[in-house]
C-alpha atoms as a PDB file:
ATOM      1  CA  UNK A   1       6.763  -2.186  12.175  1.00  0.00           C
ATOM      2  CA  UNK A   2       5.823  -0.545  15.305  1.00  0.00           C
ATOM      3  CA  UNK A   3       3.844   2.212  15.540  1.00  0.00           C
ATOM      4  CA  UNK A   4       6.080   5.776  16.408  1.00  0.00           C
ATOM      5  CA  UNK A   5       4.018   6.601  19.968  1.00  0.00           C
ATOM      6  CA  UNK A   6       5.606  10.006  19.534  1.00  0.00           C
ATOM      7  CA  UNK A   7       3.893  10.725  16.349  1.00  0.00           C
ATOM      8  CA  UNK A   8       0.690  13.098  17.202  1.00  0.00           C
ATOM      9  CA  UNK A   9      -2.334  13.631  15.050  1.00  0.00           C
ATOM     10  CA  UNK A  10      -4.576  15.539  17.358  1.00  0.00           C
ATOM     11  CA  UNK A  11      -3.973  18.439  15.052  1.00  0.00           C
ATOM     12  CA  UNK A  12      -5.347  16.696  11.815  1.00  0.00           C
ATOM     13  CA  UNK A  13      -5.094  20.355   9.679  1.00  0.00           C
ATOM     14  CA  UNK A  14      -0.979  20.487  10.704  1.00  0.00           C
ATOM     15  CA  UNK A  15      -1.057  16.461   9.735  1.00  0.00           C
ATOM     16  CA  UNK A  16      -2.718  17.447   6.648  1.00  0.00           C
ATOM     17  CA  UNK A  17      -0.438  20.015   5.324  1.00  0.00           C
ATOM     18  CA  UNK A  18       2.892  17.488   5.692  1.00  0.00           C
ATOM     19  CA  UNK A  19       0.643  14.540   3.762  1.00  0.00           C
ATOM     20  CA  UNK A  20       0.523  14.037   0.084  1.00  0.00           C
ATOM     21  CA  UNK A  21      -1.954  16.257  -2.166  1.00  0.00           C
ATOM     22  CA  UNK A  22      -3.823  13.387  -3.258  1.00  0.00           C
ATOM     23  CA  UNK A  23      -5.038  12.391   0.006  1.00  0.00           C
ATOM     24  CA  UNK A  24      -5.541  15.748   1.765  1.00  0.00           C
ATOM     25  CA  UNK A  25      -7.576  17.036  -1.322  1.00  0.00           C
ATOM     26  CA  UNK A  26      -8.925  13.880  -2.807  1.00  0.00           C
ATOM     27  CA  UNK A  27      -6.379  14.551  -6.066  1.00  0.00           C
ATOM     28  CA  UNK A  28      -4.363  11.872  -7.258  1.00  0.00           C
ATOM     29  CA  UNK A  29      -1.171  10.572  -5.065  1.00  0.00           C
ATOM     30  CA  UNK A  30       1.946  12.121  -7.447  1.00  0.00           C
ATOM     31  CA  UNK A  31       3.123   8.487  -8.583  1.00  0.00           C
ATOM     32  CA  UNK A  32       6.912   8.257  -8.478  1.00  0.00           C
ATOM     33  CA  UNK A  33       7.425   4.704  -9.951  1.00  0.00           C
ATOM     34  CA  UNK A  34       6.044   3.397 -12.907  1.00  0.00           C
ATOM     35  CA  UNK A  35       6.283  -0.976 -12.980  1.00  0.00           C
ATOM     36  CA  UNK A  36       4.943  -2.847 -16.172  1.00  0.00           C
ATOM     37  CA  UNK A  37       2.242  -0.184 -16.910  1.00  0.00           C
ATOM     38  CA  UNK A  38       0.803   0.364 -12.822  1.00  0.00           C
ATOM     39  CA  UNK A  39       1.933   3.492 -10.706  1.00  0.00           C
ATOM     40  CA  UNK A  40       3.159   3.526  -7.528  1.00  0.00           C
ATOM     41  CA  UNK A  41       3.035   5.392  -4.845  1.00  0.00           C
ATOM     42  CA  UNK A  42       6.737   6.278  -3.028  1.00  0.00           C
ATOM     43  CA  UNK A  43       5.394   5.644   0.165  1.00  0.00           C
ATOM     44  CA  UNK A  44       6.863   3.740   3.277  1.00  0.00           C
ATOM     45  CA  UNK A  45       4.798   1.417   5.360  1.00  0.00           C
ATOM     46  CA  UNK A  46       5.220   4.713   8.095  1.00  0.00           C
ATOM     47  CA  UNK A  47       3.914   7.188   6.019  1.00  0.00           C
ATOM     48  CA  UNK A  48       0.793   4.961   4.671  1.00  0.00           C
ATOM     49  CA  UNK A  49       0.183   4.699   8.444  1.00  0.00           C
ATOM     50  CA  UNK A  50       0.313   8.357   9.135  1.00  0.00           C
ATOM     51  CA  UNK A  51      -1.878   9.167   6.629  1.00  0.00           C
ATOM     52  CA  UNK A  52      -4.300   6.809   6.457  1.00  0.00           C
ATOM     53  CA  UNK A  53      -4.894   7.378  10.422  1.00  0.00           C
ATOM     54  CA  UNK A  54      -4.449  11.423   9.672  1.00  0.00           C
ATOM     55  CA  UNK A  55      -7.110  11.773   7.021  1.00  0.00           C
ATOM     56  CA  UNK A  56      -9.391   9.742   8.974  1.00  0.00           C
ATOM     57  CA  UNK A  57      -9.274  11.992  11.853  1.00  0.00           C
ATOM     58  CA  UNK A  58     -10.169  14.404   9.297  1.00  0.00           C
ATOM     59  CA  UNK A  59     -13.010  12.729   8.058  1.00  0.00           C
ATOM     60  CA  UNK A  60     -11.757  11.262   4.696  1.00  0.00           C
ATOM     61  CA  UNK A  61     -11.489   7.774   3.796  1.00  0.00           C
ATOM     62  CA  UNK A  62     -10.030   6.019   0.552  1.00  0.00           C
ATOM     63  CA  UNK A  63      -8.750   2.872  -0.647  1.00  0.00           C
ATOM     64  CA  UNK A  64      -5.227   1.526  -0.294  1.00  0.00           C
ATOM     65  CA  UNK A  65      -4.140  -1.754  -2.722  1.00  0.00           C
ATOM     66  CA  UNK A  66      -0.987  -3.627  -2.277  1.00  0.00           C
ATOM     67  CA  UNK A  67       0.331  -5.612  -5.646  1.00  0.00           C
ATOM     68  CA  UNK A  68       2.706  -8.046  -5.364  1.00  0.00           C
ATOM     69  CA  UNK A  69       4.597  -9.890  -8.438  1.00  0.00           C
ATOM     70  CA  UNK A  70       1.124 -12.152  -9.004  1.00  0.00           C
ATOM     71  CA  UNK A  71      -1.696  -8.873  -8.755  1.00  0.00           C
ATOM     72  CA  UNK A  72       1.241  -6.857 -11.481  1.00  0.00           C
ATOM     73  CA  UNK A  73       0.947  -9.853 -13.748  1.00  0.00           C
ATOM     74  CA  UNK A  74      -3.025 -10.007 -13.508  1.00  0.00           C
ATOM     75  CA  UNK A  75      -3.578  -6.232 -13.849  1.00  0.00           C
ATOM     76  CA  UNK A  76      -0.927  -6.368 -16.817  1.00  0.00           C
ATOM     77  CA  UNK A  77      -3.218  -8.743 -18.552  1.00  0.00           C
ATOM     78  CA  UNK A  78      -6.816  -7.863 -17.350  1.00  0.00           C
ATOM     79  CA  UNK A  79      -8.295  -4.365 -17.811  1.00  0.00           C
ATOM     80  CA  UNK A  80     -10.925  -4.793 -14.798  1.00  0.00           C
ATOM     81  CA  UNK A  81      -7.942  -5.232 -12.797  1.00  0.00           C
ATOM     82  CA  UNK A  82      -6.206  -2.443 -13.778  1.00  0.00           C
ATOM     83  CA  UNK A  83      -9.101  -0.045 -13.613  1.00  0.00           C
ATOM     84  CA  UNK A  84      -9.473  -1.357  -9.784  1.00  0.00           C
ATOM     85  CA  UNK A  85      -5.770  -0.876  -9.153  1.00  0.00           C
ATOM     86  CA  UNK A  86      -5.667   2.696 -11.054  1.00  0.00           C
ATOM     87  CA  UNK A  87      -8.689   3.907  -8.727  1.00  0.00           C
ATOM     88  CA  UNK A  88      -6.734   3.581  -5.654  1.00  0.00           C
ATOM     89  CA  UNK A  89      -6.117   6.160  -3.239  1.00  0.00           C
ATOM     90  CA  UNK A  90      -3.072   4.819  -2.668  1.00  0.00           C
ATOM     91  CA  UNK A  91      -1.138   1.572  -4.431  1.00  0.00           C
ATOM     92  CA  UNK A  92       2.421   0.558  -3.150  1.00  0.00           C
ATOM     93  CA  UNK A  93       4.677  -2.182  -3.709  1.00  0.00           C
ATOM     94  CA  UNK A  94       4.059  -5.462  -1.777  1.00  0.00           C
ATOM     95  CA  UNK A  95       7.106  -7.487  -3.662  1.00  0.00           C
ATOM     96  CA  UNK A  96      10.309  -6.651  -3.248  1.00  0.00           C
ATOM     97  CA  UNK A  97      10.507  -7.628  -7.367  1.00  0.00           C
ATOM     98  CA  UNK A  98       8.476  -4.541  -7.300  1.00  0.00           C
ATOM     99  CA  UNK A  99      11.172  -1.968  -5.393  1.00  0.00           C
ATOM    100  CA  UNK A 100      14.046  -4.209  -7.235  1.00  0.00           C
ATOM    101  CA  UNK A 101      12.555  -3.274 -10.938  1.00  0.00           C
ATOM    102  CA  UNK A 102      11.815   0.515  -9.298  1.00  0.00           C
ATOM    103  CA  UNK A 103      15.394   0.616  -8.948  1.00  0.00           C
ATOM    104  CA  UNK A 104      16.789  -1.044 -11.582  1.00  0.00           C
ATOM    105  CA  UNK A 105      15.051   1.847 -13.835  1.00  0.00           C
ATOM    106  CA  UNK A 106      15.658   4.864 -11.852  1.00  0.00           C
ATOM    107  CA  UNK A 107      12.773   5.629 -10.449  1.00  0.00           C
ATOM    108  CA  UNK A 108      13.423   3.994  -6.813  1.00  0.00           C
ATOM    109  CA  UNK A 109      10.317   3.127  -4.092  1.00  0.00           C
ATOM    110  CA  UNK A 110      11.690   3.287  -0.774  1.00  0.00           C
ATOM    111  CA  UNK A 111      10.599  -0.030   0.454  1.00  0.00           C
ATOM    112  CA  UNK A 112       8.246  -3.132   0.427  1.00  0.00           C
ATOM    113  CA  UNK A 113       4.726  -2.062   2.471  1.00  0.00           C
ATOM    114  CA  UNK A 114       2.540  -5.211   2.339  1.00  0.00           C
ATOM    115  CA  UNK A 115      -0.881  -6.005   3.647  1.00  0.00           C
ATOM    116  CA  UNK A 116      -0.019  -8.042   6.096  1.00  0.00           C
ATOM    117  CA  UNK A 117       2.376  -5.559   8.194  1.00  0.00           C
ATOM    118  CA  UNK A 118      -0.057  -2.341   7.384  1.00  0.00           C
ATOM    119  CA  UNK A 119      -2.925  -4.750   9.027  1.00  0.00           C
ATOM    120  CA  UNK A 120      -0.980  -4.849  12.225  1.00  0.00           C
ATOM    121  CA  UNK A 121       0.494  -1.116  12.065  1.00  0.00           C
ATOM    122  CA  UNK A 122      -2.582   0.771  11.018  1.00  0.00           C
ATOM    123  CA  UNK A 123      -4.571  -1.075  13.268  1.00  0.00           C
ATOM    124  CA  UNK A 124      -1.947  -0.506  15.997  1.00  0.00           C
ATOM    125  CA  UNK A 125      -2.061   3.102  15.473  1.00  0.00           C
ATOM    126  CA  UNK A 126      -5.898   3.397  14.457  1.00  0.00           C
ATOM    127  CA  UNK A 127      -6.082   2.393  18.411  1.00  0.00           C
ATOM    128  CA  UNK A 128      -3.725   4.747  19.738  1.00  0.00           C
ATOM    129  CA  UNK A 129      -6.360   7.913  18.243  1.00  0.00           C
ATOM    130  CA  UNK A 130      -9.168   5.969  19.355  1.00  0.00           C
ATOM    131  CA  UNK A 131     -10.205   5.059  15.156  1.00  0.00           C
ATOM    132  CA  UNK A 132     -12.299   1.712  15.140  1.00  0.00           C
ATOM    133  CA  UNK A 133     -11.185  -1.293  12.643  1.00  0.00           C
ATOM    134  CA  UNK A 134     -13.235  -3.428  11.546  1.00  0.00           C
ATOM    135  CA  UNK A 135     -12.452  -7.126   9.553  1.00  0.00           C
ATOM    136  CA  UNK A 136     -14.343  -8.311   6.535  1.00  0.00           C
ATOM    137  CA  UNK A 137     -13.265 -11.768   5.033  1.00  0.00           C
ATOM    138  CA  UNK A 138     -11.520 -14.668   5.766  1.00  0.00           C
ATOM    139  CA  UNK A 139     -12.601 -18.173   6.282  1.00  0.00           C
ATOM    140  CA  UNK A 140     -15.077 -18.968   8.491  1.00  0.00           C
ATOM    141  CA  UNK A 141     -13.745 -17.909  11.798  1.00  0.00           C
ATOM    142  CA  UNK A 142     -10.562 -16.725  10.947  1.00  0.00           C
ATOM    143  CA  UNK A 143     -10.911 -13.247  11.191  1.00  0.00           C
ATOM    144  CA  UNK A 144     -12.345 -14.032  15.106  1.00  0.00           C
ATOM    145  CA  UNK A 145      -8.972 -15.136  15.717  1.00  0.00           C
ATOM    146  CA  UNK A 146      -7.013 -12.130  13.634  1.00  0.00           C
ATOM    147  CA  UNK A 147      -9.812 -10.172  16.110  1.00  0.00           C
ATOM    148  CA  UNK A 148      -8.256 -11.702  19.396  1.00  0.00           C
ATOM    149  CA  UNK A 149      -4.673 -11.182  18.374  1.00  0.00           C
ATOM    150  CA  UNK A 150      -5.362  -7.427  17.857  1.00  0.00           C
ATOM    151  CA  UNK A 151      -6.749  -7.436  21.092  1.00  0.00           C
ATOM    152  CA  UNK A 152      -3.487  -8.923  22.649  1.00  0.00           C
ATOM    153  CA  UNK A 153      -1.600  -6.547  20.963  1.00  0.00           C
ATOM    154  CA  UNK A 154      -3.461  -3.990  22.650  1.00  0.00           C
ATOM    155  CA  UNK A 155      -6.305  -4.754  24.696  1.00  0.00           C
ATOM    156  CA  UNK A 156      -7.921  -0.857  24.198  1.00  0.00           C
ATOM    157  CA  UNK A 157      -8.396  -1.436  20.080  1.00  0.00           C
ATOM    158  CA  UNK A 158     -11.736  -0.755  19.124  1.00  0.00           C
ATOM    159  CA  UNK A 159     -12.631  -3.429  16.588  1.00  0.00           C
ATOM    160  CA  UNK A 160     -16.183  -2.734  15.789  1.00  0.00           C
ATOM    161  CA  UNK A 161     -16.853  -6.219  14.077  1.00  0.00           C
ATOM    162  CA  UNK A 162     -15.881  -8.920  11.697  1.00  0.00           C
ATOM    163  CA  UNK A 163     -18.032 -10.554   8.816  1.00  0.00           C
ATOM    164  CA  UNK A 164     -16.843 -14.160   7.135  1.00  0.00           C
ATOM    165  CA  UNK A 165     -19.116 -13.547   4.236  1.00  0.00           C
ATOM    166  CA  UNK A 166     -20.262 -16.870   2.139  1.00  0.00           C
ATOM    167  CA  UNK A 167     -18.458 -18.407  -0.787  1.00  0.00           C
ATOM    168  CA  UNK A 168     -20.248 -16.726  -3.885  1.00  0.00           C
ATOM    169  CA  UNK A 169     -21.271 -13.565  -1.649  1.00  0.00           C
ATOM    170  CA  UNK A 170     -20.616 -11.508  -4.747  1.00  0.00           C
ATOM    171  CA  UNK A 171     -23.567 -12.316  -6.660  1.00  0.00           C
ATOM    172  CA  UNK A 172     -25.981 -12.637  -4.069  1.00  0.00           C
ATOM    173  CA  UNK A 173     -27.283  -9.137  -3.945  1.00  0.00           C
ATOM    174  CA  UNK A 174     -28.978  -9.636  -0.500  1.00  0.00           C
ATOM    175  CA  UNK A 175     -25.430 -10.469   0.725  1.00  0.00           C
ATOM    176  CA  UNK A 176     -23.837  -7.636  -0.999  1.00  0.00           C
ATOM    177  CA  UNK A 177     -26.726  -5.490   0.830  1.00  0.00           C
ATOM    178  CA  UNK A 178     -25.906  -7.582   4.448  1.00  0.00           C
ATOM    179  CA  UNK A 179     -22.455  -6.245   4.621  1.00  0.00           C
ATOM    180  CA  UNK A 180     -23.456  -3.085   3.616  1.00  0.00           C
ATOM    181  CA  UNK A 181     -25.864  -2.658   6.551  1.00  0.00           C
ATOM    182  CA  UNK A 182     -23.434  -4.038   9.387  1.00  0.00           C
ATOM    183  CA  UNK A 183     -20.818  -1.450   8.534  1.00  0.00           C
ATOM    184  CA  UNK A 184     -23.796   0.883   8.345  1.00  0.00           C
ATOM    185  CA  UNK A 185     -24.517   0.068  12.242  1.00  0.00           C
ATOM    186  CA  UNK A 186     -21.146  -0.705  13.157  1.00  0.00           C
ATOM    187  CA  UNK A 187     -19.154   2.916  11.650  1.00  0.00           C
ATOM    188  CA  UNK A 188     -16.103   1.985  11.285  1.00  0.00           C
ATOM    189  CA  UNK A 189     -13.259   4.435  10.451  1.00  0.00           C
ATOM    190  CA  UNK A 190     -11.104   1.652   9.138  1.00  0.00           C
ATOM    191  CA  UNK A 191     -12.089  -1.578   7.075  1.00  0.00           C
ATOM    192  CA  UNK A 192      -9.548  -4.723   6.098  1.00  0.00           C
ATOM    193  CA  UNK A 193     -11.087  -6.494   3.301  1.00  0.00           C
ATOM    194  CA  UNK A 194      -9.305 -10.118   3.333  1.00  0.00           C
ATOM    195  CA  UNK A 195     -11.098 -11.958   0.314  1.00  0.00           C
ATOM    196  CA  UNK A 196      -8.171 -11.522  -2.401  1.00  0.00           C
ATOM    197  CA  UNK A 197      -7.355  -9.838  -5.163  1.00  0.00           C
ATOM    198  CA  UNK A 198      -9.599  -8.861  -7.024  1.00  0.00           C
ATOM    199  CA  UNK A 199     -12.605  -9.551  -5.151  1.00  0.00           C
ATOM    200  CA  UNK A 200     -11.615  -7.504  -2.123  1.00  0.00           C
ATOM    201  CA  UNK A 201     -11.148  -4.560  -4.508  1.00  0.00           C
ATOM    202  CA  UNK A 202     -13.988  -4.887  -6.516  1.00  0.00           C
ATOM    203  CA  UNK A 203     -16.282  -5.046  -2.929  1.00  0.00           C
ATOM    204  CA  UNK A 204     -14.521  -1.927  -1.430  1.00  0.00           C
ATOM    205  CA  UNK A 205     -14.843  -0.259  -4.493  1.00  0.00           C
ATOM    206  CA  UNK A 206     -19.019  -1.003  -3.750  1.00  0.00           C
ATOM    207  CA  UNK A 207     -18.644   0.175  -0.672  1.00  0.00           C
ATOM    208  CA  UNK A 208     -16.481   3.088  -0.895  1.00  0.00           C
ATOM    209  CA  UNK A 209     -19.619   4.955  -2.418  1.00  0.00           C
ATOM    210  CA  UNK A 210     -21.595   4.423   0.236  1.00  0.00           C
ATOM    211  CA  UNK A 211     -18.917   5.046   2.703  1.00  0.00           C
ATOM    212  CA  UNK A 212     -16.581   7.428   1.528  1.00  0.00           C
ATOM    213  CA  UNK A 213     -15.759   8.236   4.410  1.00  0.00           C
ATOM    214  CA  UNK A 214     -14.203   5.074   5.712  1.00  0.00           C
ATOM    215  CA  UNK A 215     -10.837   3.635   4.834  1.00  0.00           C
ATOM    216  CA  UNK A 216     -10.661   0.465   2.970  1.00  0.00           C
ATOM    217  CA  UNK A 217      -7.204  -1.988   2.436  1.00  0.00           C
ATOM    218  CA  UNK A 218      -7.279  -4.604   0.647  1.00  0.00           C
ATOM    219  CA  UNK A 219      -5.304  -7.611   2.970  1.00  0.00           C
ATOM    220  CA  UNK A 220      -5.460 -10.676   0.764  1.00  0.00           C
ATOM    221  CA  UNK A 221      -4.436 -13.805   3.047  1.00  0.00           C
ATOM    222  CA  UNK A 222      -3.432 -11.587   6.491  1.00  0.00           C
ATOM    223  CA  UNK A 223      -5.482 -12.848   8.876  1.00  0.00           C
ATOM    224  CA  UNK A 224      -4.578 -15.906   8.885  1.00  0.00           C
ATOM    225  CA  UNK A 225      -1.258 -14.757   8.985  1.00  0.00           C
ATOM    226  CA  UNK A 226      -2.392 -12.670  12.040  1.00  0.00           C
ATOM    227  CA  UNK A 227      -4.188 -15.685  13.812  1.00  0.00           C
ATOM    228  CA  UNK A 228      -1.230 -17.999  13.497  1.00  0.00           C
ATOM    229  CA  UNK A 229      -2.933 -20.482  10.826  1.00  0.00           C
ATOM    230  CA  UNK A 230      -0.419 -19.135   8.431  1.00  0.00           C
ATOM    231  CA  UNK A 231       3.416 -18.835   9.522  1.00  0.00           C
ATOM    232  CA  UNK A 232       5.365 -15.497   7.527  1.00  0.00           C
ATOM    233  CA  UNK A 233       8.790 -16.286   6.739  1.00  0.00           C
ATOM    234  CA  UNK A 234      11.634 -14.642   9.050  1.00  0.00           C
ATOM    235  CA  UNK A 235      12.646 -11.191   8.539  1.00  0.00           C
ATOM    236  CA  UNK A 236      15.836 -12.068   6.929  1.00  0.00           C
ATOM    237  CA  UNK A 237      14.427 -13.974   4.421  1.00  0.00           C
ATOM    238  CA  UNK A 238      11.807 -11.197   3.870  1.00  0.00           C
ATOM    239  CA  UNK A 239      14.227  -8.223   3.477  1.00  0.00           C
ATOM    240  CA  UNK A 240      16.059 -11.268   0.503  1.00  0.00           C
ATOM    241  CA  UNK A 241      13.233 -10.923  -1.215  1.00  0.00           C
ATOM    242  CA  UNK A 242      12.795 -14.878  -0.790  1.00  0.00           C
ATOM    243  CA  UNK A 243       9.386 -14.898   1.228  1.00  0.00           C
ATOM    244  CA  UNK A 244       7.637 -16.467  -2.214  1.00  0.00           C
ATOM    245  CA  UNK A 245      10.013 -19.554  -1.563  1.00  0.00           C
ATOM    246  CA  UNK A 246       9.276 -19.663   2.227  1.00  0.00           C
ATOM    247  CA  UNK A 247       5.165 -19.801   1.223  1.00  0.00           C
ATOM    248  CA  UNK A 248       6.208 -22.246  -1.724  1.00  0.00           C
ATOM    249  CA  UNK A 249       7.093 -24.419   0.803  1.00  0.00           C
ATOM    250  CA  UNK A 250       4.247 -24.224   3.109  1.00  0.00           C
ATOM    251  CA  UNK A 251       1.842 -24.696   0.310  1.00  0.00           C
ATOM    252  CA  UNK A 252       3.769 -26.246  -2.959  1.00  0.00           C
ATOM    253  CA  UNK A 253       0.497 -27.781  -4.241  1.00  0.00           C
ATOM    254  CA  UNK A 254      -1.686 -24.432  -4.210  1.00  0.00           C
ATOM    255  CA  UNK A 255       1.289 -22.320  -4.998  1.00  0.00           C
ATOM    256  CA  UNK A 256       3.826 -24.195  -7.538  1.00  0.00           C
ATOM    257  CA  UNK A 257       1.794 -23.248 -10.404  1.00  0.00           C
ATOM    258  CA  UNK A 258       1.193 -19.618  -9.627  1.00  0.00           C
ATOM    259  CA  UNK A 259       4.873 -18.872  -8.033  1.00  0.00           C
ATOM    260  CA  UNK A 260       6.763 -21.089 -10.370  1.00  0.00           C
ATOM    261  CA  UNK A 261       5.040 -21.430 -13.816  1.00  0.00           C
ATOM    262  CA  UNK A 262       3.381 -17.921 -13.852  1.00  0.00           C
ATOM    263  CA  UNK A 263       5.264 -15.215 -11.787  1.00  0.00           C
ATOM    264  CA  UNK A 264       8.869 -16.187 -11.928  1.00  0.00           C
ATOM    265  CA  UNK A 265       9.498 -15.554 -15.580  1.00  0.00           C
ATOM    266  CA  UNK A 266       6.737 -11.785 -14.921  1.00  0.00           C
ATOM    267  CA  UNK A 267       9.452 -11.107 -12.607  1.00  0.00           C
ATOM    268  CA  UNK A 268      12.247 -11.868 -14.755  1.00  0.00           C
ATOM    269  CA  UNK A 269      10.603  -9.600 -17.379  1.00  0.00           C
ATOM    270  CA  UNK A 270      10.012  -6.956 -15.077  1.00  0.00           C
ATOM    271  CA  UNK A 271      14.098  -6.697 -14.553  1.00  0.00           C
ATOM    272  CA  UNK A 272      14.941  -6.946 -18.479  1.00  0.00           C
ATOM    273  CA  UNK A 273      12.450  -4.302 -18.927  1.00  0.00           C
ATOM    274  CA  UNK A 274      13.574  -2.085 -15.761  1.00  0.00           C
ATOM    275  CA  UNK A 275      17.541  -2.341 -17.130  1.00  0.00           C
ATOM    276  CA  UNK A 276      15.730  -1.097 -20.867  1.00  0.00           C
ATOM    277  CA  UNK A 277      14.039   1.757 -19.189  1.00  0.00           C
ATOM    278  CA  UNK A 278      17.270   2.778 -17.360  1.00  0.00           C
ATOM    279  CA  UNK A 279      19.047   2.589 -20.746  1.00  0.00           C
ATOM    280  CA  UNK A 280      16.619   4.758 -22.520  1.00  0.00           C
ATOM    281  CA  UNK A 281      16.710   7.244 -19.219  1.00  0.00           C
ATOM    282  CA  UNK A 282      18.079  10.459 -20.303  1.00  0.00           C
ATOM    283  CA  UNK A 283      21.053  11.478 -18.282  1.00  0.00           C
ATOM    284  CA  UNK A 284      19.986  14.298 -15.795  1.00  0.00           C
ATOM    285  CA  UNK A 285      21.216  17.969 -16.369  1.00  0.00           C
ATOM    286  CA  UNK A 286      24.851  18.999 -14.770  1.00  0.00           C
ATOM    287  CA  UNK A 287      23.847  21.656 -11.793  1.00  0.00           C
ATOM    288  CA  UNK A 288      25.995  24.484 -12.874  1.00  0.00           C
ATOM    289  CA  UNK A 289      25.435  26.329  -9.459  1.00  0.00           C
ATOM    290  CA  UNK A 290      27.750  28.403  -7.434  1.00  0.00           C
ATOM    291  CA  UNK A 291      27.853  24.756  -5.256  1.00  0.00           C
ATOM    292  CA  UNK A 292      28.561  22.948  -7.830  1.00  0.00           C
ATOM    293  CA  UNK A 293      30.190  23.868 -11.392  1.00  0.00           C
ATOM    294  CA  UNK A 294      30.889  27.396 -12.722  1.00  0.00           C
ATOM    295  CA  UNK A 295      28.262  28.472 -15.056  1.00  0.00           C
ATOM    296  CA  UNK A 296      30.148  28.984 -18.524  1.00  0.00           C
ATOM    297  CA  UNK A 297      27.817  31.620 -19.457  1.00  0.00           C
ATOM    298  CA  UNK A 298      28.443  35.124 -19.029  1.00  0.00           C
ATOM    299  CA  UNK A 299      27.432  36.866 -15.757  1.00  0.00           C
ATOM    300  CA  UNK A 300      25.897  40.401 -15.584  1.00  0.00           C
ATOM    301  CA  UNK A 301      28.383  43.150 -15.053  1.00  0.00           C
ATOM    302  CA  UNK A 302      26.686  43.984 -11.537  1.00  0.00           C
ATOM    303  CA  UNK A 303      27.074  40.785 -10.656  1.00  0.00           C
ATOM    304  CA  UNK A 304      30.931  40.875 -11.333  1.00  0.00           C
ATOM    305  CA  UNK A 305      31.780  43.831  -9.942  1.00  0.00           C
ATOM    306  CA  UNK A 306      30.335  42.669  -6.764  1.00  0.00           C
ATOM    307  CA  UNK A 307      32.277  39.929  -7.015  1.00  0.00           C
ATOM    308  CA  UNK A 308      35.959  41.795  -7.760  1.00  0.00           C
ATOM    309  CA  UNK A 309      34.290  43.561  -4.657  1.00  0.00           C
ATOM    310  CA  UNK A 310      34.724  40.554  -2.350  1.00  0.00           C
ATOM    311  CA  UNK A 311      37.960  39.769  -3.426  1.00  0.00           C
END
């Protein structure tokens, strides 16, 4: 997705007014899809842009995560998980399984947003309000290279750093303390944390309290998407929903187990219980307005004679 140049935030308080509640006034996102116990937000990838780059300009930061089929089946099962995906500032769909079972039930989510397009696009617009990014994670020079594709994509993007921290970083409290003081002397508005689910949360949740200011997301695997080492399948086969075979066949060793044995049948289940929901969905009152039906029930006199009036 390309960033709307036409789209202005200079006035952050008019950007503010148009933006969810939950954002604007640190209250809860109004959740408009419910899948296998996790709420998501109705968001498109546009509108996370606007207001992650929006409320930043105001001086408000958060956390945005992005489950796919795999994170939905962990958080399902795992209540750390689900307490890390349910303190989110914002949590949308990155499987189009996801918007499929959305659908299915009746409660629709516009479209697939996933980390590795809101990497490129919030970065892309973070540059065009002068925001700084920064990017923590990654193998060992990876995010160097995600660094230098940013800066082709537009050579004025302030990226304030990148980190690679160690293998194990999470229980090394000096390390934990490390990354803390880089961010502290590099201030940057916006931070991708690439280290997977749930580690990246769990670390930006950390960090959030000493930063609450700053924006974290939660990217998984995108930089090396971003520096080339790992190819995304063509649009066509994204918008099929088939991107899971495409990656399958890039990495069948890594990936048979988790896509095949483990997440195919979630995602089955996720359909049979979206058509169950939609079943059990109560059919929506008739509109009996002067658009739509006459109202069987009686109007006042005033209101008749008005009408024989118009006659």
């Amino acid at each position: 997705m390309e960033c709307d140049r036409d789209m202005s935030f200079h006035n952050t308080q008019d950007a503010l007014d148009l933006l969810p509640p939950r954002v604007a006034s640190k209250a809860r996102l109004r959740a408009r899809s419910t899948v296998a116990g996790t709420a998501f937000d109705a968001l498109t990838e546009e509108l996370v842009v606007q207001t992650v780059v929006s409320t930043s300009l105001a001086g408000l930061g958060g956390l945005v995560v992005t489950p796919n089929v795999d994170i939905l089946r962990v958080v399902e099962r795992d209540a750390e998980a689900r307490r890390l995906v349910r303190g989110a500032d914002i949590v949308v769909a990155d499987g189009m399984p996801i918007v499929w079972a959305s659908r299915i039930a009746g409660d629709d989510l516009p479209a697939r947003v996933t980390g590795s397009d809101l990497l490129r696009s919030v970065s892309l617009a973070a540059a065009e309000h002068d925001l700084s990014v920064f990017l923590l994670g990654g193998e060992e020079g990876v995010a160097e290279r995600a660094r230098e594709e940013l800066h082709r994509l537009h050579p004025a993007m302030r990226i304030a750093g990148t980190h690679c921290p160690p293998h194990g970083f999470e229980n090394d409290p000096l390390q934990l303390l490390l990354i803390e003081r880089i961010l502290r002397a590099t201030q940057p508005a916006i931070v991708f944390v690439g280290l997977g689910f749930p580690k990246q949360e769990r670390l930006a949740a950390r960090l959030m309290k000493q930063f609450p200011n700053t924006w974290f997301l939660g990217v998984g695997g995108s930089f090396a998407m971003l520096a080339g080492d790992v190819h995304r399948a063509p649009q066509a086969v994204q918008a099929l929903g088939l991107e899971w075979v495409y990656r399958l066949a890039q990495e069948p060793g890594r990936l048979f187990k988790r896509y095949i044995v483990q997440d195919l049948p979630f995602a089955a289940q996720l359909m049979v219980h979206a058509v169950q929901k939609r079943v059990r969905r109560p059919e929506p009152a008739l509109n009996l307005g002067s658009e739509g039906l006459r109202s069987t029930s009686p109007r006042p006199a005033a209101d008749r004679a008005t009408s024989a009036e118009c006659k």
